[in-house]
PDB file of N, CA and C in Angstrom:
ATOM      1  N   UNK A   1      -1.288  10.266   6.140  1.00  0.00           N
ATOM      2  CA  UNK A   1      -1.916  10.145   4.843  1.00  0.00           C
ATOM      3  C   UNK A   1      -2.896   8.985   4.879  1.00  0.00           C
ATOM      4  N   UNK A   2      -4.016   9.153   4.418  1.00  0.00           N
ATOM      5  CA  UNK A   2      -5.141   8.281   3.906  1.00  0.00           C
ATOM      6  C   UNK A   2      -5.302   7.399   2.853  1.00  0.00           C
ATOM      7  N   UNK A   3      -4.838   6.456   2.243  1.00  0.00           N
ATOM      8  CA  UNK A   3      -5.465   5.828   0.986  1.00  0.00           C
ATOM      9  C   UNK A   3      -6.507   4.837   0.984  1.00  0.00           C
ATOM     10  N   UNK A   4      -7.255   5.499  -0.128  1.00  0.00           N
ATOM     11  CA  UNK A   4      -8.932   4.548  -0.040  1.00  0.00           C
ATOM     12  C   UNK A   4      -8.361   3.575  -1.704  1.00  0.00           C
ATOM     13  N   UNK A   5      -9.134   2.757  -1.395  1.00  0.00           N
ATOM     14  CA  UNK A   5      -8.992   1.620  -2.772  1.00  0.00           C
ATOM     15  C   UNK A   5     -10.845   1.347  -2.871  1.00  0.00           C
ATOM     16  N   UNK A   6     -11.172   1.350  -4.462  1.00  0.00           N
ATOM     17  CA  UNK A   6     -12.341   1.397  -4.467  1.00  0.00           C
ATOM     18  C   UNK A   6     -12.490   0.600  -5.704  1.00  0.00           C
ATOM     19  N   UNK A   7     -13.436  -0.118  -5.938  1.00  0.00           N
ATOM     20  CA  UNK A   7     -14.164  -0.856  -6.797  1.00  0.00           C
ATOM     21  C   UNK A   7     -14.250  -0.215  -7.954  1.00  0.00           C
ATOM     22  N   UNK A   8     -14.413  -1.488  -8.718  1.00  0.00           N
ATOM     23  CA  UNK A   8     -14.677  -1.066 -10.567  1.00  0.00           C
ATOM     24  C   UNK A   8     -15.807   0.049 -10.615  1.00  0.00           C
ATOM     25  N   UNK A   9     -16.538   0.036  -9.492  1.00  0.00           N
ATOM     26  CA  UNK A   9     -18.332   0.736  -9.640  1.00  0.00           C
ATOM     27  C   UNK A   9     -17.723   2.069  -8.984  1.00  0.00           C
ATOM     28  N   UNK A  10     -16.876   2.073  -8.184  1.00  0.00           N
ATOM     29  CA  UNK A  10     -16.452   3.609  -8.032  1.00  0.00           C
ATOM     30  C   UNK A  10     -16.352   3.359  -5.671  1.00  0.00           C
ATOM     31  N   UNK A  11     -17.299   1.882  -5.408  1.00  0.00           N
ATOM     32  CA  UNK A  11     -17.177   2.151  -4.211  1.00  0.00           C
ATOM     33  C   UNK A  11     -15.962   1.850  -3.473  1.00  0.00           C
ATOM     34  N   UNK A  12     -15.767   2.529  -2.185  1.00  0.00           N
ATOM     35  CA  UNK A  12     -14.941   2.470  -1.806  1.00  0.00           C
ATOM     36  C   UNK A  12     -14.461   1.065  -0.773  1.00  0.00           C
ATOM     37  N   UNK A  13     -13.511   0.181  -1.035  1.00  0.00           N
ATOM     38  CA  UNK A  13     -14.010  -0.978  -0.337  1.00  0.00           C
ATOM     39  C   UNK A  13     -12.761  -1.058   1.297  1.00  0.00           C
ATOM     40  N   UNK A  14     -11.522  -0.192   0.647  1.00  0.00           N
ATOM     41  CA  UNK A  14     -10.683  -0.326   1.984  1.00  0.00           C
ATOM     42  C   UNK A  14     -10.442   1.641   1.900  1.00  0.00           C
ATOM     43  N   UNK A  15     -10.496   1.614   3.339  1.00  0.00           N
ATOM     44  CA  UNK A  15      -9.645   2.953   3.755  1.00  0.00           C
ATOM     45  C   UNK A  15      -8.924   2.932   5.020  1.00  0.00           C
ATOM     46  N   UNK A  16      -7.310   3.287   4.772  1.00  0.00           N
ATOM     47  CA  UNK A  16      -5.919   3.299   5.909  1.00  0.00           C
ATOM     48  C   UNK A  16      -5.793   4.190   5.868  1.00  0.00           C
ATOM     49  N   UNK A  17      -4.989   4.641   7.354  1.00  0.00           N
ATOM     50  CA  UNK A  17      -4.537   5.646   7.559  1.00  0.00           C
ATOM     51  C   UNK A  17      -2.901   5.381   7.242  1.00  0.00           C
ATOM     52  N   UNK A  18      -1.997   5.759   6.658  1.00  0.00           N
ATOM     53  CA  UNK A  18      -0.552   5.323   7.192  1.00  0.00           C
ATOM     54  C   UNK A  18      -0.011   6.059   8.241  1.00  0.00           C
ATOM     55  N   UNK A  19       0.174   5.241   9.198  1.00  0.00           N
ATOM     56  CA  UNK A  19       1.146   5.978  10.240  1.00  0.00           C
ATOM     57  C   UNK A  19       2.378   4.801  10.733  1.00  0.00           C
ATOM     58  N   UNK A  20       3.133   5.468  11.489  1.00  0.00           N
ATOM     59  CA  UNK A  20       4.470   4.847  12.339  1.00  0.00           C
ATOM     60  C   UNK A  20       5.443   4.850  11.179  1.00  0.00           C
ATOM     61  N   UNK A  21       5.785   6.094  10.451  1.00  0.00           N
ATOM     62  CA  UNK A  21       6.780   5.612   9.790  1.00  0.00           C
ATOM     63  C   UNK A  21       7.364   7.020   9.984  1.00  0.00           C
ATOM     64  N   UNK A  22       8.917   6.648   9.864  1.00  0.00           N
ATOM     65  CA  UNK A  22       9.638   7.973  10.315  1.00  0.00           C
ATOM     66  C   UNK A  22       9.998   9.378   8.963  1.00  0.00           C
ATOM     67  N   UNK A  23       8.886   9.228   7.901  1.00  0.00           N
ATOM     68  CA  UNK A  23       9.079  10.278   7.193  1.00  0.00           C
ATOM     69  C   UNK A  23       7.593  10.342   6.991  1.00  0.00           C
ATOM     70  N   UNK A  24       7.314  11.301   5.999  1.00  0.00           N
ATOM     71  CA  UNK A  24       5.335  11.788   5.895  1.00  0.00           C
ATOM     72  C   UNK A  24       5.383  11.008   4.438  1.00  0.00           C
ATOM     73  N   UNK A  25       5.098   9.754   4.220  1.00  0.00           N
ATOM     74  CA  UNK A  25       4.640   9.146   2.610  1.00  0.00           C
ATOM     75  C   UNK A  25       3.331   9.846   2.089  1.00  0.00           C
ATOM     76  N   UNK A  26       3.998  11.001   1.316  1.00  0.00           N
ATOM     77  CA  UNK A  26       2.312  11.727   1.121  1.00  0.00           C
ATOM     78  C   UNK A  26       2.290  11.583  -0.752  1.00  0.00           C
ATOM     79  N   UNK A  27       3.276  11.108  -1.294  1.00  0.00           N
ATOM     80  CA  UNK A  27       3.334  10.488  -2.649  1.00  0.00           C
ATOM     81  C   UNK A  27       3.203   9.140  -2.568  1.00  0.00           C
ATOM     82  N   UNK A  28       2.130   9.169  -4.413  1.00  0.00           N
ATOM     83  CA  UNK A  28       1.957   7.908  -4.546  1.00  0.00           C
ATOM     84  C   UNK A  28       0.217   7.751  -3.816  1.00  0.00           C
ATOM     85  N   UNK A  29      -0.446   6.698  -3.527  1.00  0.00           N
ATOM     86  CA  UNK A  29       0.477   5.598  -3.163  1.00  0.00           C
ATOM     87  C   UNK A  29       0.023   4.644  -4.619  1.00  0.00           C
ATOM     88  N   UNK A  30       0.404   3.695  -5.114  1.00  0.00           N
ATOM     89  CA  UNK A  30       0.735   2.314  -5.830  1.00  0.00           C
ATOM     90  C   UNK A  30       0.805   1.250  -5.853  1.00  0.00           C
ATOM     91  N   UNK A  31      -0.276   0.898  -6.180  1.00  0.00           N
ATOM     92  CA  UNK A  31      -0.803  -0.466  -5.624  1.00  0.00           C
ATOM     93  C   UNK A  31      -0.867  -1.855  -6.865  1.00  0.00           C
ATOM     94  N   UNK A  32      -0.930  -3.398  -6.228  1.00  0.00           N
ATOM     95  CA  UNK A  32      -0.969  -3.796  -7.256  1.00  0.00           C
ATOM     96  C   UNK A  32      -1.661  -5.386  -6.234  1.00  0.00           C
ATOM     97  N   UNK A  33      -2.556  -6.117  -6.742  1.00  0.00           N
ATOM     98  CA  UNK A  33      -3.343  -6.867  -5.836  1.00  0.00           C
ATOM     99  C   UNK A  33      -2.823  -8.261  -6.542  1.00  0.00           C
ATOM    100  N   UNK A  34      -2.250  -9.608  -5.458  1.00  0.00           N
ATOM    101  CA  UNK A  34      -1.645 -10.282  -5.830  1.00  0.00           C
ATOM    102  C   UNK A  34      -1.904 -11.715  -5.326  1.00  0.00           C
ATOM    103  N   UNK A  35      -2.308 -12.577  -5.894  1.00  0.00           N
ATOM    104  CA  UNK A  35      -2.820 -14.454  -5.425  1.00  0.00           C
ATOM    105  C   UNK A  35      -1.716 -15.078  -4.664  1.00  0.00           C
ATOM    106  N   UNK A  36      -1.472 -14.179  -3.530  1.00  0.00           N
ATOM    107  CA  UNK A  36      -0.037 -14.964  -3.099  1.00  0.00           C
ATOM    108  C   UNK A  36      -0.672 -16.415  -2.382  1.00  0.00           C
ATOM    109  N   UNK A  37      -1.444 -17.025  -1.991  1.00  0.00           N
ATOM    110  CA  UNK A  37      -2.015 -18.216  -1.984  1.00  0.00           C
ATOM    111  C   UNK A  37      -2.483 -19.486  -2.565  1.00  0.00           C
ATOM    112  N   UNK A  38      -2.655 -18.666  -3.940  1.00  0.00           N
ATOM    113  CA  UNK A  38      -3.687 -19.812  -4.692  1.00  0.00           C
ATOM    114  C   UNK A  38      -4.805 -20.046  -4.283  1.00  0.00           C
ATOM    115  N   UNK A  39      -5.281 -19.277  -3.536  1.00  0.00           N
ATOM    116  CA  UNK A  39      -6.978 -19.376  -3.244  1.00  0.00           C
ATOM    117  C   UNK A  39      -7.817 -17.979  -3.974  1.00  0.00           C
ATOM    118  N   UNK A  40      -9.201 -17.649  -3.648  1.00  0.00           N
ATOM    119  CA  UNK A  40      -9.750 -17.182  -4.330  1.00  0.00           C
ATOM    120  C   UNK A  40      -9.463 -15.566  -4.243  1.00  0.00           C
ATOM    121  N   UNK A  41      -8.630 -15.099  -3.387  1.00  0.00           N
ATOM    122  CA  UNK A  41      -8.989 -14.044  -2.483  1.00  0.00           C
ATOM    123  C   UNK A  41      -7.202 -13.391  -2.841  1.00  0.00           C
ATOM    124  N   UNK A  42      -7.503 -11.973  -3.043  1.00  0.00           N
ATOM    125  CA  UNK A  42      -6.215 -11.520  -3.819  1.00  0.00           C
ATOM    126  C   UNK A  42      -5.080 -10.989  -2.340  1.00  0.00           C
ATOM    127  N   UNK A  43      -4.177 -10.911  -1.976  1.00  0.00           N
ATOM    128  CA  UNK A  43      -3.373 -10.005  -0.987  1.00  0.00           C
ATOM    129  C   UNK A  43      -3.267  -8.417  -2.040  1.00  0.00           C
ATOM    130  N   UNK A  44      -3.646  -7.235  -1.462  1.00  0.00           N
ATOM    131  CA  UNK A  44      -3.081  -5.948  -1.714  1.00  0.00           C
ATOM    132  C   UNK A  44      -1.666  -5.464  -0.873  1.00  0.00           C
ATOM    133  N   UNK A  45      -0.832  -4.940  -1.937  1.00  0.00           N
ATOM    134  CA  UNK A  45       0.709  -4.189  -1.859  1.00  0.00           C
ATOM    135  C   UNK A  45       0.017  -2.922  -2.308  1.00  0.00           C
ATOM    136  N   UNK A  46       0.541  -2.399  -1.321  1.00  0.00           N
ATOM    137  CA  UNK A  46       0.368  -0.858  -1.559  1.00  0.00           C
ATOM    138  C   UNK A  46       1.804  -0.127  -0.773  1.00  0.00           C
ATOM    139  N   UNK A  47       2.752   0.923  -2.161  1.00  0.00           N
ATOM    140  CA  UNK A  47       3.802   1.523  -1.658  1.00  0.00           C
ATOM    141  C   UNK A  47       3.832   2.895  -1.568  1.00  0.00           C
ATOM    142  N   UNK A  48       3.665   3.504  -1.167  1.00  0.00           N
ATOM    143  CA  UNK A  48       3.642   4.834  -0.637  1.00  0.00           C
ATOM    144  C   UNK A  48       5.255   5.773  -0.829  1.00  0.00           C
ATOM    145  N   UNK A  49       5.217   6.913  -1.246  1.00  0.00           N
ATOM    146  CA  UNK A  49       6.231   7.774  -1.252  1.00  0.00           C
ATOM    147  C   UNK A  49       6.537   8.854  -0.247  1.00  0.00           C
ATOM    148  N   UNK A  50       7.716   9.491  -0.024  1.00  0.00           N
ATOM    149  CA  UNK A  50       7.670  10.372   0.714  1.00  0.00           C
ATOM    150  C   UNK A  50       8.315  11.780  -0.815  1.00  0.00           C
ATOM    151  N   UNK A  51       8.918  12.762  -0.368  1.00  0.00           N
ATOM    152  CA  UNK A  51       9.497  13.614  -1.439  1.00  0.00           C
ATOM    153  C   UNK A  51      10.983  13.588  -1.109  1.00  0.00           C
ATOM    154  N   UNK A  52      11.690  14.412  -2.072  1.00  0.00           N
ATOM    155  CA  UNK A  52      12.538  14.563  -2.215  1.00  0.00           C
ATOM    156  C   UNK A  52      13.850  14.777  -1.050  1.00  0.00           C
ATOM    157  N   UNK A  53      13.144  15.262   0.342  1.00  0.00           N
ATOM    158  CA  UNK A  53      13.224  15.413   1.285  1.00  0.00           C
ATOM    159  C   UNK A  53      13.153  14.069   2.318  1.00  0.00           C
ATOM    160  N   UNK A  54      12.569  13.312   1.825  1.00  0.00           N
ATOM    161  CA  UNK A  54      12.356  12.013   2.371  1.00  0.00           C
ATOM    162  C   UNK A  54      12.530  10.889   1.641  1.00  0.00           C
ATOM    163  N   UNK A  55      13.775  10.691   1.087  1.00  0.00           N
ATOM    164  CA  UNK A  55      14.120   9.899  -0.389  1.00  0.00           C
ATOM    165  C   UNK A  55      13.448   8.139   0.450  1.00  0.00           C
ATOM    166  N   UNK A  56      12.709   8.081   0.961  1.00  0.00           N
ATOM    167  CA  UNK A  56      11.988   6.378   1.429  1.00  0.00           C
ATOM    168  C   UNK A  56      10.903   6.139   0.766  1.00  0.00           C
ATOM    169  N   UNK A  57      10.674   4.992   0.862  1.00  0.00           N
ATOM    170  CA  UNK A  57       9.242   4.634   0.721  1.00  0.00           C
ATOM    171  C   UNK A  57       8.489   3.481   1.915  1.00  0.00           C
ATOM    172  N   UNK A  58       7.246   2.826   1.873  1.00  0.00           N
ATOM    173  CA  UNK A  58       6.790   2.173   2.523  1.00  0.00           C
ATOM    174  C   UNK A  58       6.037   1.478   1.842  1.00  0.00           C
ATOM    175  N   UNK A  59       6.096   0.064   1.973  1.00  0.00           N
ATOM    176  CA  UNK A  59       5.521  -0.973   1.496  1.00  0.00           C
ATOM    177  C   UNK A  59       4.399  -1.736   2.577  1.00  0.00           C
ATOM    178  N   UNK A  60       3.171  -1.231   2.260  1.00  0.00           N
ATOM    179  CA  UNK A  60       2.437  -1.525   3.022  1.00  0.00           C
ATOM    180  C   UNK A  60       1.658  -3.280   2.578  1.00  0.00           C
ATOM    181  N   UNK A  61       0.859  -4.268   3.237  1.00  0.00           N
ATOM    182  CA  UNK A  61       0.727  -5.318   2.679  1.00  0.00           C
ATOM    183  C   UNK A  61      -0.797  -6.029   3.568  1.00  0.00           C
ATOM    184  N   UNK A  62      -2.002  -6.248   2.419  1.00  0.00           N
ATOM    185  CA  UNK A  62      -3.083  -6.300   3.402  1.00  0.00           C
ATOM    186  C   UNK A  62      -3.438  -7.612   2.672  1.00  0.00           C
ATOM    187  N   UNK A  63      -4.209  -8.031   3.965  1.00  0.00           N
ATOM    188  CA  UNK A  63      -4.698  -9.809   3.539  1.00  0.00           C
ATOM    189  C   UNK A  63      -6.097  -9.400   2.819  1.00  0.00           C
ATOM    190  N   UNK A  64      -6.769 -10.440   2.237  1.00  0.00           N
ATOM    191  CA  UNK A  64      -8.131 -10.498   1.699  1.00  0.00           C
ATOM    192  C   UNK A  64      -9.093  -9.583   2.520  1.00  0.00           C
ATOM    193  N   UNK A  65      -8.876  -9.594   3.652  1.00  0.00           N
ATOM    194  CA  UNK A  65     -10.286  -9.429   4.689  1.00  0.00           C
ATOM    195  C   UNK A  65     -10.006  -7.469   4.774  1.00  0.00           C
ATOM    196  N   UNK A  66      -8.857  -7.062   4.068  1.00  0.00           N
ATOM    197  CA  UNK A  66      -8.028  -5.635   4.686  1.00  0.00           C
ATOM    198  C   UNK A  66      -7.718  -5.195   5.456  1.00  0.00           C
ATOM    199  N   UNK A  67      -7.063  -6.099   6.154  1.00  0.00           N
ATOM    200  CA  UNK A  67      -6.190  -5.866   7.148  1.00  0.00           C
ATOM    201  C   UNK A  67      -4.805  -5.768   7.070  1.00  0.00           C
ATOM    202  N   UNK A  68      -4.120  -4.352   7.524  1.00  0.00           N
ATOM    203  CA  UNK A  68      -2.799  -4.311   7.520  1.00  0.00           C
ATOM    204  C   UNK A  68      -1.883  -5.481   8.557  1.00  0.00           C
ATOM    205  N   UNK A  69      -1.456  -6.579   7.232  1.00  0.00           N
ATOM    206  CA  UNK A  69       0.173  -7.805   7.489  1.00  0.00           C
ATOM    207  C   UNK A  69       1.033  -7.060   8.056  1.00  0.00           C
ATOM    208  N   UNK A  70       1.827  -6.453   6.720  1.00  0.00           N
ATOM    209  CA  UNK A  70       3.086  -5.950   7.052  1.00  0.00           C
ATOM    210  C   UNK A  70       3.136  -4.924   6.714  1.00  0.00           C
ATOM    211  N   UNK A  71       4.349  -3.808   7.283  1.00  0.00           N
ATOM    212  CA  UNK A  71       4.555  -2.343   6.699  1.00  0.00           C
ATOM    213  C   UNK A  71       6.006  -2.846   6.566  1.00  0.00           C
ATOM    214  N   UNK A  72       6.373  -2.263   5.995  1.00  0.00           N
ATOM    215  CA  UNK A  72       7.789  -1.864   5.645  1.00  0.00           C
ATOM    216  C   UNK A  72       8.436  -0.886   5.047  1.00  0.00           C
ATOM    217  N   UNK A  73       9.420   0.183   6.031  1.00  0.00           N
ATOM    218  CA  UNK A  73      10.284   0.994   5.093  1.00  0.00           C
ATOM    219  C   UNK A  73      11.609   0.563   4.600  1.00  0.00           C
ATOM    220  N   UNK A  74      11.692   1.183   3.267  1.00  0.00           N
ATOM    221  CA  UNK A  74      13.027   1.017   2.615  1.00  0.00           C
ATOM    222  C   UNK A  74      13.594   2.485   1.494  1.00  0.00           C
ATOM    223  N   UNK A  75      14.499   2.287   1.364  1.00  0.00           N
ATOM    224  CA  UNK A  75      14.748   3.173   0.439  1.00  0.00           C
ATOM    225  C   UNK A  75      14.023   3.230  -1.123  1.00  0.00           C
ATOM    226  N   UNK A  76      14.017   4.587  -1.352  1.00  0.00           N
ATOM    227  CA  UNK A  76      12.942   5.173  -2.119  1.00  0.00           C
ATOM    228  C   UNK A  76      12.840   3.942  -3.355  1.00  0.00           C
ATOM    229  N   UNK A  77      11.765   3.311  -3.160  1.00  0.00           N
ATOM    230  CA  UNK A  77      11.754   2.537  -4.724  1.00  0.00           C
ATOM    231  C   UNK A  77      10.488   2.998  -5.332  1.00  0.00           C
ATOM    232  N   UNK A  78      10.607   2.887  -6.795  1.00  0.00           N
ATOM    233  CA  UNK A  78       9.741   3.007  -7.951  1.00  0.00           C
ATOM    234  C   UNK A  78       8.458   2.736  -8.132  1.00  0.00           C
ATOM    235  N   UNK A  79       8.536   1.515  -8.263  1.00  0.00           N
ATOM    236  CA  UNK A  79       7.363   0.361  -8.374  1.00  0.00           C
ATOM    237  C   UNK A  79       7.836  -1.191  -7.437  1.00  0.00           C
ATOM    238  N   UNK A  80       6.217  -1.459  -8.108  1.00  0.00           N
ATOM    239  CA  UNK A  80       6.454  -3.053  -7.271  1.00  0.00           C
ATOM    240  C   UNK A  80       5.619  -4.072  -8.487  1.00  0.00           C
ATOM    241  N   UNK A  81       5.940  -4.948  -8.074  1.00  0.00           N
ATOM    242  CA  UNK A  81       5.323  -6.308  -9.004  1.00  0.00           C
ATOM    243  C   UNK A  81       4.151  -7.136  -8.133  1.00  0.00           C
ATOM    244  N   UNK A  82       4.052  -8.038  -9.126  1.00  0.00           N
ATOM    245  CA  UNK A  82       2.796  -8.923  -7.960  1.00  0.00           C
ATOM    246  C   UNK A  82       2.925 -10.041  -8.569  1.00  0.00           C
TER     247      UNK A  82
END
């Protein structure tokens, strides 16, 4: 699965592929962009679903510049905070 994140104007500013995870997260995904620094520049969380069939999710986690930090699977959660 692909998710693009795009600007107030409509452009597109990051696009991932998700892979290496042991179910297909093709729900979702849910994002929420967060000052984990205190500097000017936001970190993006983005969690991804799988179905019913794949009760997980994946918590994906990109620095300012969009680059995938961390992935992480866990069991199927909802939402996330920031």
């Amino acid at each position: 699965m692909h998710l693009g994140i795009f600007d107030a104007d409509g452009k597109e500013i990051l696009r991932h592929a998700i892979k290496d995870t042991s179910f297909d997260p093709y729900h979702g995904p849910d994002g929420v962009a967060a000052n984990l620094c205190g500097g000017k520049d936001a970190f993006l969380a983005v969690m991804s679903h799988g179905s019913s069939g794949y009760p997980r999710s994946v918590l994906l986690v990109f620095d300012p510049q969009g680059q995938l930090v961390w992935q992480e699977e866990a069991k199927r959660t909802r939402s996330i905070l920031g």
